[in-house]
C-alpha atoms as a PDB file:
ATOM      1  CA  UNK A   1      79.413 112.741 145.840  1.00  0.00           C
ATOM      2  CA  UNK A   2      76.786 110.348 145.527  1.00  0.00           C
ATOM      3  CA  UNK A   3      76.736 107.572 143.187  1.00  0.00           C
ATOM      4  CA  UNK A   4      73.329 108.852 141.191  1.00  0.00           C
ATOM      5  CA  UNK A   5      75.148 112.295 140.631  1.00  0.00           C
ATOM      6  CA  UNK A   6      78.045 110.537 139.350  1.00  0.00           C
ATOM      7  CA  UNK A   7      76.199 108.433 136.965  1.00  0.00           C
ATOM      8  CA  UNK A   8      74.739 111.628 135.295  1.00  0.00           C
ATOM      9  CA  UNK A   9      78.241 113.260 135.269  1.00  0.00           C
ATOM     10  CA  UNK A  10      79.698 110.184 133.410  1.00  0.00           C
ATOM     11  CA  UNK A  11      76.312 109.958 130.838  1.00  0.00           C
ATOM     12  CA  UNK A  12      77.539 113.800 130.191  1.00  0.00           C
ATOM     13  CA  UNK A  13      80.882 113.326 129.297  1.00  0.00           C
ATOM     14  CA  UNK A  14      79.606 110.030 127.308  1.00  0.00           C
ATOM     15  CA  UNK A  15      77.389 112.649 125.233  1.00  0.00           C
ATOM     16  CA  UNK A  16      79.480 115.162 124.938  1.00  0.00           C
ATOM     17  CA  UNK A  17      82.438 112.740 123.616  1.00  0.00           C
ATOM     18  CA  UNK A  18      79.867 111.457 121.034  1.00  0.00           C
ATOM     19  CA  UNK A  19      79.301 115.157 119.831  1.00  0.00           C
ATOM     20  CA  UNK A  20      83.181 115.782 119.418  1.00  0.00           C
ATOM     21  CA  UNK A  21      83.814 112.827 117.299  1.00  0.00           C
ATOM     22  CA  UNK A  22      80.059 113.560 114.891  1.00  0.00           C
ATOM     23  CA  UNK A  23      82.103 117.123 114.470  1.00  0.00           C
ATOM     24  CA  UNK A  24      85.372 116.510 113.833  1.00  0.00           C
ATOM     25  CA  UNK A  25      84.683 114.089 110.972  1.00  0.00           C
ATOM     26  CA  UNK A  26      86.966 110.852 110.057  1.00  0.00           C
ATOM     27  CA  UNK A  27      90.054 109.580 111.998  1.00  0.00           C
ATOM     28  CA  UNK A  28      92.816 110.368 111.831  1.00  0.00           C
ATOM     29  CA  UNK A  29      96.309 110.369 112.534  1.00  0.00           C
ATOM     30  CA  UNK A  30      97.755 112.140 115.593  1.00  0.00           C
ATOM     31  CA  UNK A  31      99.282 114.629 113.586  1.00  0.00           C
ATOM     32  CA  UNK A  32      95.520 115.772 112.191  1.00  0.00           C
ATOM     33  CA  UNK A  33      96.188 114.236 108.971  1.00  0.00           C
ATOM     34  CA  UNK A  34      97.099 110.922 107.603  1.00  0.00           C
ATOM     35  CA  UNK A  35     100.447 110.435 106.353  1.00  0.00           C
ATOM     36  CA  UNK A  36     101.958 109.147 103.423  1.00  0.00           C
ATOM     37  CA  UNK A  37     105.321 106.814 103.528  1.00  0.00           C
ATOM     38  CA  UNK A  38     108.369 107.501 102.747  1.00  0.00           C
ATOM     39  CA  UNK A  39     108.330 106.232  99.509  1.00  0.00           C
ATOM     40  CA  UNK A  40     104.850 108.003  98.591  1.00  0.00           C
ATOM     41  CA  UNK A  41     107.032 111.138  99.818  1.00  0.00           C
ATOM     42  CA  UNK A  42     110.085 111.078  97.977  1.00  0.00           C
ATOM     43  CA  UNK A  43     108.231 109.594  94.471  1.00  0.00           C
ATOM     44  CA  UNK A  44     105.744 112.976  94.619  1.00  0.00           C
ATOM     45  CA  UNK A  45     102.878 109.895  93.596  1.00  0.00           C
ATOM     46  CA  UNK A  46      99.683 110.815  95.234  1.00  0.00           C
ATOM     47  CA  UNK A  47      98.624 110.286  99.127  1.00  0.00           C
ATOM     48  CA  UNK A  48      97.815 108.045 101.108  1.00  0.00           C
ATOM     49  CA  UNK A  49      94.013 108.405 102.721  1.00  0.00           C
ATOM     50  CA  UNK A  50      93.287 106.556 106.232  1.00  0.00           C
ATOM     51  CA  UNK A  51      89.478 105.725 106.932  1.00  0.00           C
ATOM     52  CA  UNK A  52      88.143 103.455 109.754  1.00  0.00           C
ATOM     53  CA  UNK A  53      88.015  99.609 108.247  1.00  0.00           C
ATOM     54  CA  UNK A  54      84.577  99.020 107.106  1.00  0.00           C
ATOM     55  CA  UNK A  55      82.374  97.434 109.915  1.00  0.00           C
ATOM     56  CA  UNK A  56      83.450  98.425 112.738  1.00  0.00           C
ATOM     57  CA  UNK A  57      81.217  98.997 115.261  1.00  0.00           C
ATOM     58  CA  UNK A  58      80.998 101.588 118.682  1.00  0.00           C
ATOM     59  CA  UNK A  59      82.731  98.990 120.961  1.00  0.00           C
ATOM     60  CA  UNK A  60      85.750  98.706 118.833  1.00  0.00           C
ATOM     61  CA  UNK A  61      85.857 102.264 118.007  1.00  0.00           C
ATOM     62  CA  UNK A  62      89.028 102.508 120.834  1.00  0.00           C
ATOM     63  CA  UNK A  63      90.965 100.098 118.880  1.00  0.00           C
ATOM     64  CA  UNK A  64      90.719 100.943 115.252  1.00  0.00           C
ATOM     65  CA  UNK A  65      93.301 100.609 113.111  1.00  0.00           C
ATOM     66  CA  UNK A  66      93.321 103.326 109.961  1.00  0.00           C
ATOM     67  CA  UNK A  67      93.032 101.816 106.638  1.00  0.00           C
ATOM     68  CA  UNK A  68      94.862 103.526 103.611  1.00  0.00           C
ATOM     69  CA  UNK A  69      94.728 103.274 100.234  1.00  0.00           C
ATOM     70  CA  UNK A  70      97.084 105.169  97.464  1.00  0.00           C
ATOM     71  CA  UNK A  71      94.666 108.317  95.990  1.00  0.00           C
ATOM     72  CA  UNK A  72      96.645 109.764  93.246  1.00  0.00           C
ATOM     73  CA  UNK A  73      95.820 113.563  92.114  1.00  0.00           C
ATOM     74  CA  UNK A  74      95.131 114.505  88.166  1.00  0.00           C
ATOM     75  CA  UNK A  75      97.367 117.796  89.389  1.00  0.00           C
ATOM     76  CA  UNK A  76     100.180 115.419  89.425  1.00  0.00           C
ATOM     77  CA  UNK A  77     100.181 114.756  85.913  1.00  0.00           C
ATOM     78  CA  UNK A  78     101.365 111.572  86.285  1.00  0.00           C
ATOM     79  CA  UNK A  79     103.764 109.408  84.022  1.00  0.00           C
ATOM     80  CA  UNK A  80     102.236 105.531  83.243  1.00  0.00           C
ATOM     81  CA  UNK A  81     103.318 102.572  81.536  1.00  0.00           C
ATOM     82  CA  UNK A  82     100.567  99.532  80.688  1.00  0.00           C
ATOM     83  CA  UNK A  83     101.870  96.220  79.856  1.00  0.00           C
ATOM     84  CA  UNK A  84      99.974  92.840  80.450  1.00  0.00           C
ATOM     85  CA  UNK A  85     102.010  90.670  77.998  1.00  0.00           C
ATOM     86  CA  UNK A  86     105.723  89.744  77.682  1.00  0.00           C
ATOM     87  CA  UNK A  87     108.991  90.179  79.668  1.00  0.00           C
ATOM     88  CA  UNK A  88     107.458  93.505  82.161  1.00  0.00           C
ATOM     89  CA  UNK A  89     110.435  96.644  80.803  1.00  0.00           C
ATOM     90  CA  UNK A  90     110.830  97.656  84.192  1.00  0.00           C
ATOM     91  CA  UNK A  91     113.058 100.410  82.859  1.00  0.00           C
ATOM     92  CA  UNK A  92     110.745 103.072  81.322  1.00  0.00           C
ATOM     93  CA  UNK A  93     111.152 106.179  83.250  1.00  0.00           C
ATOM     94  CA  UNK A  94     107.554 106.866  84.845  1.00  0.00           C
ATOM     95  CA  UNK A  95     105.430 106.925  88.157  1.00  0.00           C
ATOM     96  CA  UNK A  96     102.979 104.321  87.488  1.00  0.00           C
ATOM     97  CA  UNK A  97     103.194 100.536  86.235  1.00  0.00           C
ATOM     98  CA  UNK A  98      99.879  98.561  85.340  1.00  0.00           C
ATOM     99  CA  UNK A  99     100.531  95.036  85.073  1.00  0.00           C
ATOM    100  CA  UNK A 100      98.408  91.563  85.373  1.00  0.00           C
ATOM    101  CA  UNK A 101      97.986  90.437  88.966  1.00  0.00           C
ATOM    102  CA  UNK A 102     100.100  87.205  87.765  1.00  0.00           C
ATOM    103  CA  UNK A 103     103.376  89.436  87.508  1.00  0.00           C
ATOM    104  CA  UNK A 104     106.344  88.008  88.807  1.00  0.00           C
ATOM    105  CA  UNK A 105     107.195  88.936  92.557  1.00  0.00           C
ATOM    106  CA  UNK A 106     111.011  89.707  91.478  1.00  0.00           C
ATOM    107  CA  UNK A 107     109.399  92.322  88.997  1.00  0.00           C
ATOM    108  CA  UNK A 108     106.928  94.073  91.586  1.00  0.00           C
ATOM    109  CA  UNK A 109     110.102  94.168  94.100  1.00  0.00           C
ATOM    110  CA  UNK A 110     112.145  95.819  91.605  1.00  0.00           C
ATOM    111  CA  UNK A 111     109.356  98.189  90.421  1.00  0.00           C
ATOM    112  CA  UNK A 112     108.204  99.020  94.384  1.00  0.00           C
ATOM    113  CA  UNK A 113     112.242  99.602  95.236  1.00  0.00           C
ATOM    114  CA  UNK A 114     112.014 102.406  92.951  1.00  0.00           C
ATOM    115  CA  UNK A 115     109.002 104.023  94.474  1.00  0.00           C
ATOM    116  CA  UNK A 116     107.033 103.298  91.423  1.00  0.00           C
ATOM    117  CA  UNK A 117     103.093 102.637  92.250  1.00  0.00           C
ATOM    118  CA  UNK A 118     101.661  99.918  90.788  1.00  0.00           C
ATOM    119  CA  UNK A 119      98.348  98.646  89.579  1.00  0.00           C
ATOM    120  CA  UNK A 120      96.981  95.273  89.995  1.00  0.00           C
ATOM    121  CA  UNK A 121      95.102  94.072  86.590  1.00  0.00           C
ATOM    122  CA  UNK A 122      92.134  91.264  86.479  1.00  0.00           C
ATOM    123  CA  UNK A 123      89.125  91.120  84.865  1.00  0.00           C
ATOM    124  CA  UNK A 124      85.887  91.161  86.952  1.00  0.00           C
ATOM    125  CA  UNK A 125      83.587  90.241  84.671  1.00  0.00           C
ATOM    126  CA  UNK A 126      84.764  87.500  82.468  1.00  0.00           C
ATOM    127  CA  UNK A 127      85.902  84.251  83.237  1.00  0.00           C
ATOM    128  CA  UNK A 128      89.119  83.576  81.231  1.00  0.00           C
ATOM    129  CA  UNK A 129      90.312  79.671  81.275  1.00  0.00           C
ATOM    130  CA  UNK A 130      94.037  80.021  81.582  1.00  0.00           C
ATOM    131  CA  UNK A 131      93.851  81.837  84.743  1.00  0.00           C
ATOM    132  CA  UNK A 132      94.399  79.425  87.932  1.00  0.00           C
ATOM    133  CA  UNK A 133      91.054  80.186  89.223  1.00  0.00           C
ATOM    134  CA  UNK A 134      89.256  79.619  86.438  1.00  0.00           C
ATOM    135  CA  UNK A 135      87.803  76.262  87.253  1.00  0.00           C
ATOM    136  CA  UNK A 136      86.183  77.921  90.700  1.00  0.00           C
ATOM    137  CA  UNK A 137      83.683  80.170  88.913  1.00  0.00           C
ATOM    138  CA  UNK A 138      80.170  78.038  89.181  1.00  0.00           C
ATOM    139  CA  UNK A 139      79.133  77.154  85.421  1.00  0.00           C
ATOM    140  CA  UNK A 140      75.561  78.600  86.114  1.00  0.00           C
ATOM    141  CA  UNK A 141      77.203  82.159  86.107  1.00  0.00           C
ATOM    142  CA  UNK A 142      79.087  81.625  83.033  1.00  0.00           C
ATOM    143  CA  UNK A 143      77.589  83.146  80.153  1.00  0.00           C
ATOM    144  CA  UNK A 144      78.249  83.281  76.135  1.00  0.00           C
ATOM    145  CA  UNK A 145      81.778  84.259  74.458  1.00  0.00           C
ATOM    146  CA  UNK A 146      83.593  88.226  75.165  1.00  0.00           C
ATOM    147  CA  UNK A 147      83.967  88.892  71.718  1.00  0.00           C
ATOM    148  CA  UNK A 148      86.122  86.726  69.514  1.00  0.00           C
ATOM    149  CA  UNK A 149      88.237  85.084  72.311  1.00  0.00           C
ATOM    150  CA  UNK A 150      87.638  81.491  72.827  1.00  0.00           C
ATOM    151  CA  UNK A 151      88.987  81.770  75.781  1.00  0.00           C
ATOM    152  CA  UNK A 152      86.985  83.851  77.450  1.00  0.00           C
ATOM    153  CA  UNK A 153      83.526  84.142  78.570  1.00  0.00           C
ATOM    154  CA  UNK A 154      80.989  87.073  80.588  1.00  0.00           C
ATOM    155  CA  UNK A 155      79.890  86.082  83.744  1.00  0.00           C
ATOM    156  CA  UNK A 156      76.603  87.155  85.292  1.00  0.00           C
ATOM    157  CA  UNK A 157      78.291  89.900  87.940  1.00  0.00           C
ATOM    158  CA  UNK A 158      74.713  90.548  89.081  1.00  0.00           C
ATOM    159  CA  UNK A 159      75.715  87.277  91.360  1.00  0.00           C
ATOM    160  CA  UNK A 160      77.697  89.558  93.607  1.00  0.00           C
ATOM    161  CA  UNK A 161      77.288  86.668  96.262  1.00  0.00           C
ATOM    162  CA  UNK A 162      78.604  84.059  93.774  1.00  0.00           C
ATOM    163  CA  UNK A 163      81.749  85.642  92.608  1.00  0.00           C
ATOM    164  CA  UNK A 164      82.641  87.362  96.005  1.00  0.00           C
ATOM    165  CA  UNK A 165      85.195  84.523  97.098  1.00  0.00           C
ATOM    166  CA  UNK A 166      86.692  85.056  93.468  1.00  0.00           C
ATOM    167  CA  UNK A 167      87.317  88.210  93.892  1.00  0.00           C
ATOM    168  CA  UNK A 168      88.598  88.209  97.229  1.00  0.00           C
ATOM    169  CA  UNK A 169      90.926  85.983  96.715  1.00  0.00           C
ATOM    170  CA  UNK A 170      91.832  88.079  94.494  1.00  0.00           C
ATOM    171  CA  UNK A 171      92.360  91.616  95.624  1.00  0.00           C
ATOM    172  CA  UNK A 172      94.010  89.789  98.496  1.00  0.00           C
ATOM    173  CA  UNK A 173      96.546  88.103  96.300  1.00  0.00           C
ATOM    174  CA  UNK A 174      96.713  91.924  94.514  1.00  0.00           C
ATOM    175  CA  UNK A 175      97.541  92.703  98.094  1.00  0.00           C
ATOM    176  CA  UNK A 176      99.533  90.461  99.202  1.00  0.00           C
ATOM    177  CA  UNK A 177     102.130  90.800  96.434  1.00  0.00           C
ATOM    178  CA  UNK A 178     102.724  94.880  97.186  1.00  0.00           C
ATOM    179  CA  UNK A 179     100.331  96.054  94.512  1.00  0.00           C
ATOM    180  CA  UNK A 180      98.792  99.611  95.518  1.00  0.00           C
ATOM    181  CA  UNK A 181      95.949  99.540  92.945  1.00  0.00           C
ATOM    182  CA  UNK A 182      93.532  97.529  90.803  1.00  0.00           C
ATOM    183  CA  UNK A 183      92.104  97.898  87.305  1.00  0.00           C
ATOM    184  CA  UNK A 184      88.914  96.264  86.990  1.00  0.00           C
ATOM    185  CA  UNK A 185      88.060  95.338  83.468  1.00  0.00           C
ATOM    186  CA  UNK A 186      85.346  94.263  82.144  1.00  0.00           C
ATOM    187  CA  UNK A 187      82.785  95.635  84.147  1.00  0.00           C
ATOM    188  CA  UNK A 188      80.779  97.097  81.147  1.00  0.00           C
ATOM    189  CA  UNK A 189      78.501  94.133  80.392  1.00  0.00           C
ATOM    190  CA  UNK A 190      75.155  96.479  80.125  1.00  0.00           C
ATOM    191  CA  UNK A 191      76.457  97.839  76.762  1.00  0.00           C
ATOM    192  CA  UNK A 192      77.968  94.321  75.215  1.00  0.00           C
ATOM    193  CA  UNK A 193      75.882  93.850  71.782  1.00  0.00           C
ATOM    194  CA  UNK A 194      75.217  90.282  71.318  1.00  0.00           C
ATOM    195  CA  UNK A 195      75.297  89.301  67.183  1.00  0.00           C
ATOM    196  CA  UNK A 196      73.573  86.458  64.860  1.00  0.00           C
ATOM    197  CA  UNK A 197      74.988  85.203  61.831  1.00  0.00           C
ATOM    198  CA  UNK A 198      73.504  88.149  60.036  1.00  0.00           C
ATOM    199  CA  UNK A 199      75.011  90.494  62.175  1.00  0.00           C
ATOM    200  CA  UNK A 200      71.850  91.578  63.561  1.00  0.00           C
ATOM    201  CA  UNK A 201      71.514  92.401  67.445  1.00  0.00           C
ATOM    202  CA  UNK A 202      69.527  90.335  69.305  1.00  0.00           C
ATOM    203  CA  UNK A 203      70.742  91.003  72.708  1.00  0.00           C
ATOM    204  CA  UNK A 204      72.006  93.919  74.782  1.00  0.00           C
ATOM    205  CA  UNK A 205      73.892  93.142  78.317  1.00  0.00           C
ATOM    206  CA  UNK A 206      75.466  89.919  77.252  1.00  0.00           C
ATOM    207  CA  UNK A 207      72.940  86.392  77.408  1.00  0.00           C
ATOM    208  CA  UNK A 208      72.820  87.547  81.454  1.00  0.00           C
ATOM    209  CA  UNK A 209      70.652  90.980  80.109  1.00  0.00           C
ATOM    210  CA  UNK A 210      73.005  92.622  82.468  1.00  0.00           C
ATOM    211  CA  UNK A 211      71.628  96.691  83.449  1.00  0.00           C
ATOM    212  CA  UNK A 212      73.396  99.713  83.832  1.00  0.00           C
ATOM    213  CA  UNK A 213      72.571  99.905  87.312  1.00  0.00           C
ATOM    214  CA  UNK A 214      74.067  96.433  88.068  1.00  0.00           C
ATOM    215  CA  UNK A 215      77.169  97.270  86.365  1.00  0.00           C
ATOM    216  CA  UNK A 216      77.735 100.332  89.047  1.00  0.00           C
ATOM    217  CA  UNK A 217      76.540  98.149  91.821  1.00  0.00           C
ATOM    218  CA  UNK A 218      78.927  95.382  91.104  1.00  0.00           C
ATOM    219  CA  UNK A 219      81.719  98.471  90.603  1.00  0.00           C
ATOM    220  CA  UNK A 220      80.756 100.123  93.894  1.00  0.00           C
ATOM    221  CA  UNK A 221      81.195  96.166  95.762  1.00  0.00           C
ATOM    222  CA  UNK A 222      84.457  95.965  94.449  1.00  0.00           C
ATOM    223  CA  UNK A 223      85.230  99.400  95.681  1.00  0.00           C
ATOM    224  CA  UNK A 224      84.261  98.935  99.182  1.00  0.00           C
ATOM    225  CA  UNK A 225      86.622  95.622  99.288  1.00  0.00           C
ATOM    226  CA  UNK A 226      89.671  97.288  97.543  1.00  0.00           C
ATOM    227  CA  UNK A 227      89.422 100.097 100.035  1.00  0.00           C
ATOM    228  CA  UNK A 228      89.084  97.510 103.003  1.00  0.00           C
ATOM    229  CA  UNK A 229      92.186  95.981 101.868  1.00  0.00           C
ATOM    230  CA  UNK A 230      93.802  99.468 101.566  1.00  0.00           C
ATOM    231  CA  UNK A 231      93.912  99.066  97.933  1.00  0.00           C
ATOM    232  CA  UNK A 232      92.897 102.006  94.949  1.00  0.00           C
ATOM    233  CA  UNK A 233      90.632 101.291  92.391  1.00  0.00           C
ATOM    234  CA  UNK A 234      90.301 102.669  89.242  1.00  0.00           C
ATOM    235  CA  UNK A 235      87.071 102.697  86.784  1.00  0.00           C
ATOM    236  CA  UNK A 236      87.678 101.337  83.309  1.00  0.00           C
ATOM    237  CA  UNK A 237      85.928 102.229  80.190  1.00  0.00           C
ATOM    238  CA  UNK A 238      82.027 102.206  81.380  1.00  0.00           C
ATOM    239  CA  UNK A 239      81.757 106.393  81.016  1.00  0.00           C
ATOM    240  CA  UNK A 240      77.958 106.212  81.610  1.00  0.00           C
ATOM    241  CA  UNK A 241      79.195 105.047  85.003  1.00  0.00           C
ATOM    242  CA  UNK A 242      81.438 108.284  85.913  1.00  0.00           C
ATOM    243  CA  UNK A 243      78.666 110.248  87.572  1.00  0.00           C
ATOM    244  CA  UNK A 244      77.572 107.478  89.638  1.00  0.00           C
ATOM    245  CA  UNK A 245      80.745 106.432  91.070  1.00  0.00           C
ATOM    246  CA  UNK A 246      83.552 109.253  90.545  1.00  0.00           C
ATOM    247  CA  UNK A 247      83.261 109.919  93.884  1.00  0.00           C
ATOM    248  CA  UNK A 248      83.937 106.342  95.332  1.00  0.00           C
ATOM    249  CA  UNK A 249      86.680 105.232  92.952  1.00  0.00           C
ATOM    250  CA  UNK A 250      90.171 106.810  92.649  1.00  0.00           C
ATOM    251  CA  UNK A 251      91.278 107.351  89.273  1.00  0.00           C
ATOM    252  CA  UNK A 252      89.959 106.499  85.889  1.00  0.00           C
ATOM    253  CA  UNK A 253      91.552 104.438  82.538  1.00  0.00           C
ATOM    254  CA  UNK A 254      90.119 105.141  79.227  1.00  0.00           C
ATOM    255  CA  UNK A 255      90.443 102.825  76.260  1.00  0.00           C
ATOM    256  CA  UNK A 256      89.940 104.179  72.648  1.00  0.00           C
ATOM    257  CA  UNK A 257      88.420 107.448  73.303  1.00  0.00           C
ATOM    258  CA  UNK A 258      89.604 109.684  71.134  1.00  0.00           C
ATOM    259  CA  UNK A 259      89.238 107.039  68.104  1.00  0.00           C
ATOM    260  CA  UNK A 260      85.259 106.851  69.506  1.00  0.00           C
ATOM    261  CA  UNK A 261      85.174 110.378  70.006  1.00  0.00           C
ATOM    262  CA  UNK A 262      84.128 109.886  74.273  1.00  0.00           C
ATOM    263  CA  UNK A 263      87.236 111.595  76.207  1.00  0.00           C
ATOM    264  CA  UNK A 264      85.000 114.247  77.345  1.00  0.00           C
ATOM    265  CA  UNK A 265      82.945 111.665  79.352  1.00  0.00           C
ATOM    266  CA  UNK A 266      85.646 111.289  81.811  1.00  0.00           C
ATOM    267  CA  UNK A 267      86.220 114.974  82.432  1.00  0.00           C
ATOM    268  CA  UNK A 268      83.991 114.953  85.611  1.00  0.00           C
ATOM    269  CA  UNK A 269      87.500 112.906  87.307  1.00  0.00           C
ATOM    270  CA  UNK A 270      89.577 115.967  86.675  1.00  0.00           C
ATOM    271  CA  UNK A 271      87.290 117.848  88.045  1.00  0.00           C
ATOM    272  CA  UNK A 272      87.738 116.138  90.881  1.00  0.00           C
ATOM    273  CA  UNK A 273      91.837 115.959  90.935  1.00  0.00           C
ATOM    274  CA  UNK A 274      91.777 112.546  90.112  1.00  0.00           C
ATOM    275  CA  UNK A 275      93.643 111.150  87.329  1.00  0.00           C
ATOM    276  CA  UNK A 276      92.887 110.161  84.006  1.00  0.00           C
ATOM    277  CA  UNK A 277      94.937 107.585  82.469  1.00  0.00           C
ATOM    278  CA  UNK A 278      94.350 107.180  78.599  1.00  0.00           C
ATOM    279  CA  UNK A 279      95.852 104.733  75.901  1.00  0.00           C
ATOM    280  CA  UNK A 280      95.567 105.344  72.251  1.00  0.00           C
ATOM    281  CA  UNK A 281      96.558 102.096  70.144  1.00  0.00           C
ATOM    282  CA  UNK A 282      98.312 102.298  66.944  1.00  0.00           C
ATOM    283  CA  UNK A 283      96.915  99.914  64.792  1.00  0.00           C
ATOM    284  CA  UNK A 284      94.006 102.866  64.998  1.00  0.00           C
ATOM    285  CA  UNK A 285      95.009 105.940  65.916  1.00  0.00           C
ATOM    286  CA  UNK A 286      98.261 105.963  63.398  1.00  0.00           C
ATOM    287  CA  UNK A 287      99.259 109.315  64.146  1.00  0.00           C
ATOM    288  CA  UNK A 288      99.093 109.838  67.961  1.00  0.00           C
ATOM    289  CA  UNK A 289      99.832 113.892  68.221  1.00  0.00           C
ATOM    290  CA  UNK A 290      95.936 115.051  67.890  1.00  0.00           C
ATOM    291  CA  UNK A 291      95.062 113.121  70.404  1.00  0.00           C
ATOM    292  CA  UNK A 292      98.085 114.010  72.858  1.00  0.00           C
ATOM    293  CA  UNK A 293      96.915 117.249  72.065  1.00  0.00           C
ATOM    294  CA  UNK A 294      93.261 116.696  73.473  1.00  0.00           C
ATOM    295  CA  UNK A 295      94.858 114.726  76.384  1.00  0.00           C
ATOM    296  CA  UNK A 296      96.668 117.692  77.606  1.00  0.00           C
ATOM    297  CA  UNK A 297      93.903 119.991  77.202  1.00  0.00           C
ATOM    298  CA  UNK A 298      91.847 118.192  79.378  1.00  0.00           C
ATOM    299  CA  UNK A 299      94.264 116.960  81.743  1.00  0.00           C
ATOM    300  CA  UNK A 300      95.209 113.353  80.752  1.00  0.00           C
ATOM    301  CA  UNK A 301      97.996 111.177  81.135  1.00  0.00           C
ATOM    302  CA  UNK A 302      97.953 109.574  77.542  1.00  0.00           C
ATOM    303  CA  UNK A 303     100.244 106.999  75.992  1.00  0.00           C
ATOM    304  CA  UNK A 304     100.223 105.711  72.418  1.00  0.00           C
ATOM    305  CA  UNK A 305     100.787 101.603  72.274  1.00  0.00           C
ATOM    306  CA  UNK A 306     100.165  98.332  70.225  1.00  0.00           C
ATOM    307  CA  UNK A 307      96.840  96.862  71.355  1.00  0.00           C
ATOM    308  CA  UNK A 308      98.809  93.531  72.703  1.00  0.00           C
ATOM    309  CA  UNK A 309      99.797  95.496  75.614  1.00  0.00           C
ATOM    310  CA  UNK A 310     103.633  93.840  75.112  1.00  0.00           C
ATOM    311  CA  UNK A 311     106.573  96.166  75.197  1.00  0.00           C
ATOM    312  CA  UNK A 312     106.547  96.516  71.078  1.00  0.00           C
ATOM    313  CA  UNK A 313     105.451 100.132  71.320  1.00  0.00           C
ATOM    314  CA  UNK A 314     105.474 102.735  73.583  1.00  0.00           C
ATOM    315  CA  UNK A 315     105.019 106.845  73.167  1.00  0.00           C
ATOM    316  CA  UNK A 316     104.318 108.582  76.236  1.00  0.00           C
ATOM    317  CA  UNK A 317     102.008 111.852  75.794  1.00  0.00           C
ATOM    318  CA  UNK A 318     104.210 115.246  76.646  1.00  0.00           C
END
């Protein structure tokens, strides 16, 4: 055969390899699917999703290595616990632990030996100055008090480029220490009301006059790194963000919304099986069954707890 023929038999089987793999959609395991550990298994707590790291390019396509993250389901109905202060009770009978990325590594062990998933917890958009990285955040991004903690202050997120070797460090210490998850916080600075004296507003979006639209993109960023890392995300609080991202992020944690009336703006997650993770604090919702009853109509995992996040308090929504 001569060697022109053979060049246009090869450039065939080139194209038609290219069409096979446009068809058939993302990789995936041998098997057709990708599967979930053990551990994933036998706890009945979500699945595991493999996508091609983020990147990669046509040359390297031969070697890739899947990336998976944990993707928990809202059909589940999964059991949660939230604690960020005090001693972690790693005894409480659920599927879920969210706890601050500083947790001790004997804790996580014991928590991960009994097939429990757990979330990762930092704040993305505030600098707080008893955290070990504080002093790494570049003062021209540091912007006026959160609230009435002294301790911690907004940070102009719009900076992606700025606070991207924060963050890293980050998720990979989230990742390093056998986390599966991460709650974001804080990444709601287009609706922060800044006050005078008087009370009056005089800004909206912190001193930074951060936008909607820079809130998502900032959310989406931290998406595509979790992922990379095969780490879950979840969205926090920031409902005018659900249409925009539900698709990218995992699951969803709502704070206060049945005592402000929003749980309906995080219905589009059940929608799409993902979870809904609510907490209802005491000191104002005083009588928790009303709004158990609204979780379970729409499909939320709700718990009822003091606002310190300790282990003082905790009613689980059933």
């Amino acid at each position: 055969m001569s060697f022109s023929v053979l060049r246009i038999l090869a450039l065939a089987v080139a194209v038609l390899g290219v069409s096979a793999c446009d068809e058939s959609g993302p990789l995936k395991t041998s098997s057709g699917d990708v599967e979930a550990s053990n551990s994933e298994v036998q706890a009945g707590v979500g699945q595991a999703v493999g996508v091609p790291p983020l990147g990669s390019t046509d040359s390297e396509t031969d070697n890739l290595t899947e990336v998976s993250w944990w993707q928990p389901k809202a059909s589940e109905k999964l059991t949660w616990q939230w604690q960020l202060q005090g001693e972690i009770d790693t005894t409480l009978p659920v599927q879920v632990y969210n706890i601050d990325i500083e947790a001790s590594q004997d804790k996580i062990d014991e928590l991960r030996e009994r097939g429990i998933k757990i979330i990762c917890y930092f704040s993305a958009g505030t600098v707080e100055s008893f955290r070990d990285d504080a002093g790494l955040f570049p003062q021209e991004i540091i912007g006026e008090q959160y609230e009435d903690l002294i301790d911690e202050r907004w940070v102009d997120y719009a900076n992606i480029d700025a606070l991207a070797p924060i963050m890293n460090a980050r998720l990979d210490k989230c990742k390093s220490k056998g986390f599966d998850a991460v709650e974001i916080d804080n990444v709601d600075a287009h609706n922060y009301e800044t006050r005078d004296a008087q009370g009056e507003v005089v800004n909206i979006g912190t001193n930074f006059n951060m936008t909607l639209d820079e809130s998502i993109a900032y959310v989406r960023w931290l998406t595509e790194q979790a992922h990379k890392r095969g780490l879950g995300i979840g969205l926090k609080n920031a409902e005018e963000m659900v249409p925009d991202v539900v698709d990218e992020v995992d699951w969803m944690l709502v704070e206060d919304c049945y005592y402000d009336s929003w749980c309906m703006a995080a219905t589009a997650f059940i929608d799409a099986d993902k979870p809904v993770f609510m907490a209802e604090y005491d000191e104002l919702v005083p009588d928790f069954a009303p709004a158990c009853e609204l979780a379970k109509s729409l499909g939320y995992s709700a718990i009822w707890l003091d606002s310190s996040l300790s282990n003082k308090l905790y009613l689980a929504c059933e």
